[in-house]
Every structure is written in C-alpha cells, then in structure tokens.
PDB file of N, CA and C in Angstrom:
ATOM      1  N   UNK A   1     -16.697  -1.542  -4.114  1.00  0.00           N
ATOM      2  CA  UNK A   1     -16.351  -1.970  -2.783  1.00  0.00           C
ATOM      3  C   UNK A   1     -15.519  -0.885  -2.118  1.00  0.00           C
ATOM      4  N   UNK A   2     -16.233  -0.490  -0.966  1.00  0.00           N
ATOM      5  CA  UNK A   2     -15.211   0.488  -0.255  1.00  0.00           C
ATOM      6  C   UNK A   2     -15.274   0.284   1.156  1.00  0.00           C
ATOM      7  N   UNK A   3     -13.886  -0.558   1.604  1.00  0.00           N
ATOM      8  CA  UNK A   3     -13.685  -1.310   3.164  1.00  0.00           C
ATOM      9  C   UNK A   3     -13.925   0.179   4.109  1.00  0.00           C
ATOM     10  N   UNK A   4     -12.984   1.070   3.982  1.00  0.00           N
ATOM     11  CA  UNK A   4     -13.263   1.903   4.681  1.00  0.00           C
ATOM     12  C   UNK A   4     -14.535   2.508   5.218  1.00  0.00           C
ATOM     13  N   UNK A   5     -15.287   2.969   3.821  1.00  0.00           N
ATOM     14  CA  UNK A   5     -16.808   3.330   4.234  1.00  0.00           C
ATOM     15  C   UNK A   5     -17.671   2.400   4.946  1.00  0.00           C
ATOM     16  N   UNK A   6     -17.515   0.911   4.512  1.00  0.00           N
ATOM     17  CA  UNK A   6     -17.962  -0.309   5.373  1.00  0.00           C
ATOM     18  C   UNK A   6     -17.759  -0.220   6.303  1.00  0.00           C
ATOM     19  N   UNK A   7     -16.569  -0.060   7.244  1.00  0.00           N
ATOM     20  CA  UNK A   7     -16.127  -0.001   8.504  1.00  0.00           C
ATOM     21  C   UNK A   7     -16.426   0.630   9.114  1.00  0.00           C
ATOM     22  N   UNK A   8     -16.794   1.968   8.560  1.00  0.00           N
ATOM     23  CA  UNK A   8     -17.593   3.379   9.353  1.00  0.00           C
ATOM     24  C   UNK A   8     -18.631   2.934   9.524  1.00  0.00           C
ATOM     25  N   UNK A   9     -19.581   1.822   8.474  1.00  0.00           N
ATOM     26  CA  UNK A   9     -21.076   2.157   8.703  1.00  0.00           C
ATOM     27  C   UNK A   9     -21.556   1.363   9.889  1.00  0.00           C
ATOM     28  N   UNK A  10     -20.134  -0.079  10.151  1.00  0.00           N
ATOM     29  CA  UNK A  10     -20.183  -0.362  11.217  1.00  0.00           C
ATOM     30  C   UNK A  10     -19.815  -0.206  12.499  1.00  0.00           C
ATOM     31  N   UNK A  11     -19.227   1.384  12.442  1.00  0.00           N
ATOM     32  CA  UNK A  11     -19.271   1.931  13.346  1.00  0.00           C
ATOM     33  C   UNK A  11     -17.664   1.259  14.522  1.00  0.00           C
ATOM     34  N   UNK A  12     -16.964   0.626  13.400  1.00  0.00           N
ATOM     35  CA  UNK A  12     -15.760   0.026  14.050  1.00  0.00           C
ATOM     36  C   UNK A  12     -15.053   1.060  14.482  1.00  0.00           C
ATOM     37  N   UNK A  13     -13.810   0.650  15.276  1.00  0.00           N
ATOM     38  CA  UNK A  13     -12.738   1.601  15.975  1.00  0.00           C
ATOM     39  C   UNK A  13     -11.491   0.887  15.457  1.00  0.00           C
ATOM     40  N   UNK A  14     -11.321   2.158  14.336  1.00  0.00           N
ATOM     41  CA  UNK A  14      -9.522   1.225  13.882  1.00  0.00           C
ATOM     42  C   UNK A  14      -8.510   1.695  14.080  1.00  0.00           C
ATOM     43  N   UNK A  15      -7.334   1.544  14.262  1.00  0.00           N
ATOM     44  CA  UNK A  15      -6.577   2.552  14.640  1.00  0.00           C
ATOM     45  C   UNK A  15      -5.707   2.987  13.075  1.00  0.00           C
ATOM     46  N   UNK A  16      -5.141   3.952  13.173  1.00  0.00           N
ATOM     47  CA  UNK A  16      -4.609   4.609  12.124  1.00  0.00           C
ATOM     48  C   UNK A  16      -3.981   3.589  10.830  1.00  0.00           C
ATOM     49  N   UNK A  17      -3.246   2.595  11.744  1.00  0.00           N
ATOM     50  CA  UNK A  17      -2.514   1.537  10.687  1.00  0.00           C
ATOM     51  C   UNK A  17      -3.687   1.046   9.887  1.00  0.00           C
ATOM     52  N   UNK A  18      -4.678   0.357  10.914  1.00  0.00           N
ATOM     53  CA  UNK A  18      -5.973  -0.459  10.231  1.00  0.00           C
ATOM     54  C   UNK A  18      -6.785   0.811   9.261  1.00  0.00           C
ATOM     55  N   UNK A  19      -6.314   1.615   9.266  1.00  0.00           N
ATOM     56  CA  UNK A  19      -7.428   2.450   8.689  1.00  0.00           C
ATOM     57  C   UNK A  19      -6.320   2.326   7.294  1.00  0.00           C
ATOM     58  N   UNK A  20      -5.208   2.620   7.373  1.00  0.00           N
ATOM     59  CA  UNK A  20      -4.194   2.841   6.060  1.00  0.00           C
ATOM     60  C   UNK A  20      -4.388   1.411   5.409  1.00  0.00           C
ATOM     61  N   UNK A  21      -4.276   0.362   6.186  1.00  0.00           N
ATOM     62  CA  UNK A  21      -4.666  -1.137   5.699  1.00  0.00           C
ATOM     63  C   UNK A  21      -5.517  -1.407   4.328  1.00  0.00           C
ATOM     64  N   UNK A  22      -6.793  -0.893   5.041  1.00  0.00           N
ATOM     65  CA  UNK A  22      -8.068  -0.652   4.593  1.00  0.00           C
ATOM     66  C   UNK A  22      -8.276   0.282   3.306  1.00  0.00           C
ATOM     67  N   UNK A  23      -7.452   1.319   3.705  1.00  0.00           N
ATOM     68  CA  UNK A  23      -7.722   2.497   2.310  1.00  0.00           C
ATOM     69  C   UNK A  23      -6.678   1.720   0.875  1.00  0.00           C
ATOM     70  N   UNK A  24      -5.369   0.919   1.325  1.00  0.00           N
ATOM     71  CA  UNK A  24      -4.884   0.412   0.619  1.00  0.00           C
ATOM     72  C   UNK A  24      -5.272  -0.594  -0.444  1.00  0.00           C
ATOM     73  N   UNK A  25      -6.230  -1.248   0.461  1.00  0.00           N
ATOM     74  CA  UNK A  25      -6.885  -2.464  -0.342  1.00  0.00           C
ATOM     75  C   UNK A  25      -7.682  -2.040  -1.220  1.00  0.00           C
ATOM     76  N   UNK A  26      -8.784  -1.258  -0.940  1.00  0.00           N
ATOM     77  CA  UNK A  26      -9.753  -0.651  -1.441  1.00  0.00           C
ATOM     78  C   UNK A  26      -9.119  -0.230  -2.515  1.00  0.00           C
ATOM     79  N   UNK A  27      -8.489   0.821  -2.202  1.00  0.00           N
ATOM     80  CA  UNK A  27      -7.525   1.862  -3.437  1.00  0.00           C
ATOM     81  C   UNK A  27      -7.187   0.479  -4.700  1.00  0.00           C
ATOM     82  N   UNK A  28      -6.365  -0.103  -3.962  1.00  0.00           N
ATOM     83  CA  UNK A  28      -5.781  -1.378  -5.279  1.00  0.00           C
ATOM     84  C   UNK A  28      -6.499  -2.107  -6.241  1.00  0.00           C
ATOM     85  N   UNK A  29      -8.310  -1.421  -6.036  1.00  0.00           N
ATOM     86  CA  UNK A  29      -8.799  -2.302  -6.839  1.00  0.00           C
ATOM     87  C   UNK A  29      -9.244  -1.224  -8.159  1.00  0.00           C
ATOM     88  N   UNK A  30      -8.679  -0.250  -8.126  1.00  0.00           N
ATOM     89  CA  UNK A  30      -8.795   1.052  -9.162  1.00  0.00           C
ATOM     90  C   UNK A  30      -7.106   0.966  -9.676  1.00  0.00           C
ATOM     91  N   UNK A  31      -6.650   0.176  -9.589  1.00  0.00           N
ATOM     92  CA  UNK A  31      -4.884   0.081 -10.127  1.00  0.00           C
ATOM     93  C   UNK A  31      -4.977  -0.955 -11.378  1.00  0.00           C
ATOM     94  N   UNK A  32      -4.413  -0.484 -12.410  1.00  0.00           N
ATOM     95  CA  UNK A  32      -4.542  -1.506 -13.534  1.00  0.00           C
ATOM     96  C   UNK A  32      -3.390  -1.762 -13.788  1.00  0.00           C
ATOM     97  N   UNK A  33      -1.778  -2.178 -13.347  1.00  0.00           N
ATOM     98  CA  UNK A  33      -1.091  -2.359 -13.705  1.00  0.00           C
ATOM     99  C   UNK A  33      -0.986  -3.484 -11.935  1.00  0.00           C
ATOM    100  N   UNK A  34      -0.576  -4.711 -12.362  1.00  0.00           N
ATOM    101  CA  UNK A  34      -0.768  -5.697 -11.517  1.00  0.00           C
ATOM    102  C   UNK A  34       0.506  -5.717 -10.710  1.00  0.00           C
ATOM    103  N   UNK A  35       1.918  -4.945 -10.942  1.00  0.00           N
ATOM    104  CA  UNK A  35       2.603  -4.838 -10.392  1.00  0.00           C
ATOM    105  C   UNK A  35       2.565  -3.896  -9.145  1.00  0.00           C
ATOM    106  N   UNK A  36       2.199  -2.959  -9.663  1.00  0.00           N
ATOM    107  CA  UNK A  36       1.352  -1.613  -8.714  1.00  0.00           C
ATOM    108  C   UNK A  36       0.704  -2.214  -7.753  1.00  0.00           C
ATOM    109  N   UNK A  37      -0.276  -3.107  -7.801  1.00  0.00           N
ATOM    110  CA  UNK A  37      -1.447  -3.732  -7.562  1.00  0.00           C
ATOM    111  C   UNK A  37      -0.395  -4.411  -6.054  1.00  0.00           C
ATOM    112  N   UNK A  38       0.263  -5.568  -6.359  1.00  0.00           N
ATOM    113  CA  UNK A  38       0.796  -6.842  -5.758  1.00  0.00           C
ATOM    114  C   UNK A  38       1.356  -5.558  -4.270  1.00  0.00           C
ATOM    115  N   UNK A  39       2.189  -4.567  -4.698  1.00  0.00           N
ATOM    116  CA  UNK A  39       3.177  -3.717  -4.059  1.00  0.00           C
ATOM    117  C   UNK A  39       2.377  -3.131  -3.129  1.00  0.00           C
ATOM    118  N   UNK A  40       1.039  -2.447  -3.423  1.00  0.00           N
ATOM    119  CA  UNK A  40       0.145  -2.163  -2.640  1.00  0.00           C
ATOM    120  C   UNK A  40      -1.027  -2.918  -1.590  1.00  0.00           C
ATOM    121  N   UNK A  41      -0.857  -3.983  -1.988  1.00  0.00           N
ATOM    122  CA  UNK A  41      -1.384  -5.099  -1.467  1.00  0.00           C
ATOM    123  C   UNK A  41      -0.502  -5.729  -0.425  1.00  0.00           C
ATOM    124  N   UNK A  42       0.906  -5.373  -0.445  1.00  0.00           N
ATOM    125  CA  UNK A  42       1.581  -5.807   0.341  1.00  0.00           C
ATOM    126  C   UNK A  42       2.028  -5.026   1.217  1.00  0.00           C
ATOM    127  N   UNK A  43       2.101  -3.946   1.131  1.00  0.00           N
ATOM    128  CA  UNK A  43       2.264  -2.767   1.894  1.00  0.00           C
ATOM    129  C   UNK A  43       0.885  -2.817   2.862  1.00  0.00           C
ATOM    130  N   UNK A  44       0.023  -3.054   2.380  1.00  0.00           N
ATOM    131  CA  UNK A  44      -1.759  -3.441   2.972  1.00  0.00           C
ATOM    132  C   UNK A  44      -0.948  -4.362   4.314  1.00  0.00           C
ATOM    133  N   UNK A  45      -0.357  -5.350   3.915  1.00  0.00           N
ATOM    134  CA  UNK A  45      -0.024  -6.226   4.881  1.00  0.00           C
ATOM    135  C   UNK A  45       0.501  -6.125   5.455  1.00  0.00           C
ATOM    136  N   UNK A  46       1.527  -5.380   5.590  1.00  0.00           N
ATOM    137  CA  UNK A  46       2.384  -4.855   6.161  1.00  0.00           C
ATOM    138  C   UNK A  46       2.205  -3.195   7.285  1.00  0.00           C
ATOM    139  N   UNK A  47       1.226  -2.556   6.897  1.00  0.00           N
ATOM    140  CA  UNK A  47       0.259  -1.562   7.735  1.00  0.00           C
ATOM    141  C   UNK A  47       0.485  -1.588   8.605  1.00  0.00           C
ATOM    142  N   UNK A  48      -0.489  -2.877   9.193  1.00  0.00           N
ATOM    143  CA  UNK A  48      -0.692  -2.711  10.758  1.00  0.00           C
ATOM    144  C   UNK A  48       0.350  -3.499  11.430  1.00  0.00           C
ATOM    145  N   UNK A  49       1.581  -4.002  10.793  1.00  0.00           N
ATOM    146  CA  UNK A  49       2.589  -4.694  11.824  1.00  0.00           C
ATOM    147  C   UNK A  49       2.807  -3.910  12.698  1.00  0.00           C
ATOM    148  N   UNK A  50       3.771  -3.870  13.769  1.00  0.00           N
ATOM    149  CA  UNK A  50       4.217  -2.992  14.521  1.00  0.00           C
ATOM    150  C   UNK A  50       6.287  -2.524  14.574  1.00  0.00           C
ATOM    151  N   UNK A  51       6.689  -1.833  14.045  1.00  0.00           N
ATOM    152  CA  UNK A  51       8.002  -0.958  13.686  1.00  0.00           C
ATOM    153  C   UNK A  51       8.667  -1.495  15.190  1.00  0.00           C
ATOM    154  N   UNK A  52       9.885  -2.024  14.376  1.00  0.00           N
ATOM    155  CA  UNK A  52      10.688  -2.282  16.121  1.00  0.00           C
ATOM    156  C   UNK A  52      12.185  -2.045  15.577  1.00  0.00           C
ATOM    157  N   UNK A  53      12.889  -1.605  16.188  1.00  0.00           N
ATOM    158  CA  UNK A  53      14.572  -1.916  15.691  1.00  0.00           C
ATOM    159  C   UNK A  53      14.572  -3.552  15.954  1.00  0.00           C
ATOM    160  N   UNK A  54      15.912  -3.576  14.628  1.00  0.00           N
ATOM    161  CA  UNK A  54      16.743  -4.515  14.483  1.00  0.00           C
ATOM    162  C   UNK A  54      18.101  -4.760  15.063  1.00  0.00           C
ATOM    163  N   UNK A  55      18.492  -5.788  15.212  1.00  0.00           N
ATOM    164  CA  UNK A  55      19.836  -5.786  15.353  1.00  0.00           C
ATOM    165  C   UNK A  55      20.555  -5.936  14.677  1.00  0.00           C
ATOM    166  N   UNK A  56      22.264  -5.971  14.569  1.00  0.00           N
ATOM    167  CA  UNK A  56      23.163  -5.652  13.586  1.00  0.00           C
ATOM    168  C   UNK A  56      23.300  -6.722  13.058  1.00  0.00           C
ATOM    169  N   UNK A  57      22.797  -7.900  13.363  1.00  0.00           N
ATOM    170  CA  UNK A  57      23.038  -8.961  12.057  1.00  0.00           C
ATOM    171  C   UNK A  57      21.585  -8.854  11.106  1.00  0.00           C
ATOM    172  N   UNK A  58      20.719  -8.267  11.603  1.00  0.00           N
ATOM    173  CA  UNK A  58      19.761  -8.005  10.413  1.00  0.00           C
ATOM    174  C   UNK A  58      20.433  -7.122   9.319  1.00  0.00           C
ATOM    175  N   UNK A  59      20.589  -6.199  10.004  1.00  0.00           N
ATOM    176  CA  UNK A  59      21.039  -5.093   8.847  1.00  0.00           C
ATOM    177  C   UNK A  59      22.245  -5.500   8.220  1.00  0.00           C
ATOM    178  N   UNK A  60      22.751  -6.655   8.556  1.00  0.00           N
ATOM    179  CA  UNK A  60      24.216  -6.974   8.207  1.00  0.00           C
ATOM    180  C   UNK A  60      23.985  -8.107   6.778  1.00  0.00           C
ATOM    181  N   UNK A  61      22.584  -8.790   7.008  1.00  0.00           N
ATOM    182  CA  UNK A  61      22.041  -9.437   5.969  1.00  0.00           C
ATOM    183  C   UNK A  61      21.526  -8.899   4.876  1.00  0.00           C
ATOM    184  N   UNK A  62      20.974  -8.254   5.167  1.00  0.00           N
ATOM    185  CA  UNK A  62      20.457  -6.784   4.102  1.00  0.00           C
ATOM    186  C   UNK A  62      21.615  -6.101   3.636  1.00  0.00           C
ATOM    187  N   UNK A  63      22.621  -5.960   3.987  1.00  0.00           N
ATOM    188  CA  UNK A  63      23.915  -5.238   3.302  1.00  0.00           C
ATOM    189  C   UNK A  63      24.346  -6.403   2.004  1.00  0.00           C
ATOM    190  N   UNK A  64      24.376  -7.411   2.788  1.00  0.00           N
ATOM    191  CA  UNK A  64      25.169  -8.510   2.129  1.00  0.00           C
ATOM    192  C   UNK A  64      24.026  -9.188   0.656  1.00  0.00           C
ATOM    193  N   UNK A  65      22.691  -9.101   1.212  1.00  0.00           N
ATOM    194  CA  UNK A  65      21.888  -9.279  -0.120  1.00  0.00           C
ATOM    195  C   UNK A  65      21.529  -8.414  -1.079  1.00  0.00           C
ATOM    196  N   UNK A  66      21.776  -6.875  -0.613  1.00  0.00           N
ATOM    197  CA  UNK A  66      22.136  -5.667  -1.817  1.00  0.00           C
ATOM    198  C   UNK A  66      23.356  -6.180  -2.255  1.00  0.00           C
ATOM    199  N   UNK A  67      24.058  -6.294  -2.235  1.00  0.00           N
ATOM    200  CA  UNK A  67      25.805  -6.432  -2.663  1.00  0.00           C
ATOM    201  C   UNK A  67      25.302  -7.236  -3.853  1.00  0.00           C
ATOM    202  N   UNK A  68      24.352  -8.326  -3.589  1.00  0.00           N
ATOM    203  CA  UNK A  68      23.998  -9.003  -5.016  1.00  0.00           C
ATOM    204  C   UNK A  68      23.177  -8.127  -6.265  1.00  0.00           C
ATOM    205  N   UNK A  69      22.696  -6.928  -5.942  1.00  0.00           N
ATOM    206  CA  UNK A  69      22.299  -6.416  -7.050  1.00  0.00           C
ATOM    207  C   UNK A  69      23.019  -5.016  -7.367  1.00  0.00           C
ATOM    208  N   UNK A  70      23.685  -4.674  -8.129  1.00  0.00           N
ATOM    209  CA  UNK A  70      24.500  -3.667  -7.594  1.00  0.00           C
ATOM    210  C   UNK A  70      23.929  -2.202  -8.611  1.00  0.00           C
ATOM    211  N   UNK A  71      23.533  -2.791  -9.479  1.00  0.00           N
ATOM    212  CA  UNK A  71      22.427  -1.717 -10.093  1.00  0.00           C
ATOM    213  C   UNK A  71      21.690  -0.924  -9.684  1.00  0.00           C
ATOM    214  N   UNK A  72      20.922  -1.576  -8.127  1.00  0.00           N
ATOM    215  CA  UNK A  72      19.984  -0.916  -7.662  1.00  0.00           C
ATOM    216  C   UNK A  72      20.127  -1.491  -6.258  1.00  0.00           C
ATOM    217  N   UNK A  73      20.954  -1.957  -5.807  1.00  0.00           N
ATOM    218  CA  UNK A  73      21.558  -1.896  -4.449  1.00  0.00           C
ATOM    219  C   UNK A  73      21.845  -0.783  -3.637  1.00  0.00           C
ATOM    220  N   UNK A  74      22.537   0.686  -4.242  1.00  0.00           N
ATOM    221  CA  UNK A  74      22.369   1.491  -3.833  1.00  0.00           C
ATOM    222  C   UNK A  74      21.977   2.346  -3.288  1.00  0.00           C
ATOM    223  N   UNK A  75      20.870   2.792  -4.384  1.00  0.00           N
ATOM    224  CA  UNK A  75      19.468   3.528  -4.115  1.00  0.00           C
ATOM    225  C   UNK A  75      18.664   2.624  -3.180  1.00  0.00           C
ATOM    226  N   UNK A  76      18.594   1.166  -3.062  1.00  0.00           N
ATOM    227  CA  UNK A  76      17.537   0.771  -1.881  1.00  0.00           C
ATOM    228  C   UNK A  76      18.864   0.770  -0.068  1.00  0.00           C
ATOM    229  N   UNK A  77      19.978   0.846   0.110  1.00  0.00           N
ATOM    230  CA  UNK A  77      20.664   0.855   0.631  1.00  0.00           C
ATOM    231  C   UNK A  77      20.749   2.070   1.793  1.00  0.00           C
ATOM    232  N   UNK A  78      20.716   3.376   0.526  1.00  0.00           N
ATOM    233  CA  UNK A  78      20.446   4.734   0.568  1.00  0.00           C
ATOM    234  C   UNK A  78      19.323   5.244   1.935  1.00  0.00           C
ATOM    235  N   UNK A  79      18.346   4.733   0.947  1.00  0.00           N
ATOM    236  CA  UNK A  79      16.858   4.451   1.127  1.00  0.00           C
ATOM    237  C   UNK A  79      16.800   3.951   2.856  1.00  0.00           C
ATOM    238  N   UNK A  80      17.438   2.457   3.135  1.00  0.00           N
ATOM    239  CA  UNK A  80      17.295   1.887   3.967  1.00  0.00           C
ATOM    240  C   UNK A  80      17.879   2.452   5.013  1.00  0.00           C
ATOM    241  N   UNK A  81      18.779   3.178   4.818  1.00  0.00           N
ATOM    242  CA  UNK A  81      19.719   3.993   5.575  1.00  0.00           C
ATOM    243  C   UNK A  81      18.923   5.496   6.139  1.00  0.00           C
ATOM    244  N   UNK A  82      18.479   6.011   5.305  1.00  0.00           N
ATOM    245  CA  UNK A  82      17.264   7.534   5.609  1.00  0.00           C
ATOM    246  C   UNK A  82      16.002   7.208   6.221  1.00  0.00           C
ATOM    247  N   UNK A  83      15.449   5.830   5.205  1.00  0.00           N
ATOM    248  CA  UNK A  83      13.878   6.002   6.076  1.00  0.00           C
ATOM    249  C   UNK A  83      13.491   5.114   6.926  1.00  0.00           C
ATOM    250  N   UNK A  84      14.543   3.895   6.863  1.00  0.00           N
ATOM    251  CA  UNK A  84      14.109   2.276   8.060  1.00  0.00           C
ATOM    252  C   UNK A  84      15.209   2.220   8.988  1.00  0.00           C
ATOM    253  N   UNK A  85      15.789   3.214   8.939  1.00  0.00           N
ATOM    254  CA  UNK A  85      17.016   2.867   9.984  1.00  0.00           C
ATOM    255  C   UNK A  85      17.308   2.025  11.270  1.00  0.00           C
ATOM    256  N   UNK A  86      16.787   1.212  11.011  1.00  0.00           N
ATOM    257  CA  UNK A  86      16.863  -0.158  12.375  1.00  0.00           C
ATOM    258  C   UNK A  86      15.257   0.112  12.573  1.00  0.00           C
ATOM    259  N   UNK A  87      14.153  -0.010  11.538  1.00  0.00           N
ATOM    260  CA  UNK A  87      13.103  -0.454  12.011  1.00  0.00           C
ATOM    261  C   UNK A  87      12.437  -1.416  11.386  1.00  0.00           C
ATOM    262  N   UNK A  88      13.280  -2.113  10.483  1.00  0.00           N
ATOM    263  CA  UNK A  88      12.716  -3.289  10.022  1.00  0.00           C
ATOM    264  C   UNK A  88      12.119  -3.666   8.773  1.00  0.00           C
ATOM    265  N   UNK A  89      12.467  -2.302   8.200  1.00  0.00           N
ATOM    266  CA  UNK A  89      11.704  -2.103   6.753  1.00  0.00           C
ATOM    267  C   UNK A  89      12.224  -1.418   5.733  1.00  0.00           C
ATOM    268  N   UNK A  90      12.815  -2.076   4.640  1.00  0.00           N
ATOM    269  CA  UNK A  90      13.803  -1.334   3.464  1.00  0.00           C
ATOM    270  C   UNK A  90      12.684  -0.117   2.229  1.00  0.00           C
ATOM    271  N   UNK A  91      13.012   0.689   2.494  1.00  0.00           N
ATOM    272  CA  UNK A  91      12.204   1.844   1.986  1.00  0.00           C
ATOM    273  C   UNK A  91      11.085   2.070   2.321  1.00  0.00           C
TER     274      UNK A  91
END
C-alpha cells in the first residue's frame, strides 16, 4: 500500500502537510516496533493541523505537568522551549 503514489495516480492536489500525512502512514506500515508505529501515526494526525500560538496559561499547564516527571521533564521542556515556542506543540 502506498497512499502517496495512490494520490498521484489520482491526480489529487495536496498540500505539503497532506502530503507529509500521507508519507507518514504509508511509511508506518514498514515499522516493526509498535511504539514507533503509534508515534508516527500520530504525528500523521497531527500533519495537517494548522500551528497557532498559545497563550500563557497553556504554556503555564505544560510547565506545571513536566514538574510531574522530573527525569525527563527537562529535556521535553528544553525541547518545548527551542522548537514549539507558543505554537502548540511539545517537541
């Protein structure tokens, strides 16, 4: 099964997200570790949303629900801080 090549043969118009959507799903069915699998599948879903800032009680919730893992609160904190910076998406 390959969505992408399907989509070409029908000659659809996707835009970049729908196209990453598409290559994601496809891709996930060559992944043999089901965790891999779920992460990429959800990222699939997540594609074509559309990136908006947040406001400071979002990010203020997200501070406060890292604080509960503190192992790896950091590094996703870090993370949230460099690559989602008020757009809605932790790493």
């Amino acid at each position: 099964m390959n969505l992408c090549a399907d989509l070409s043969e029908r000659q659809e118009n996707l835009s970049e997200r729908q196209e990453i959507c598409a290559s994601l799903i496809n891709d996930s069915f060559f992944v043999v570790n089901q965790d891999v699998r779920f992460v990429m599948l959800v990222s699939a879903i997540e594609a074509p949303c559309d990136q908006h800032e947040v406001d400071v009680s979002y990010r203020s919730l997200i501070d406060h629900v890292l604080n509960f893992f503190p192992g790896w609160g950091a590094d996703l904190r870090s993370a949230y801080l460099r690559d989602g910076k008020g757009r809605g998406e932790v790493g």
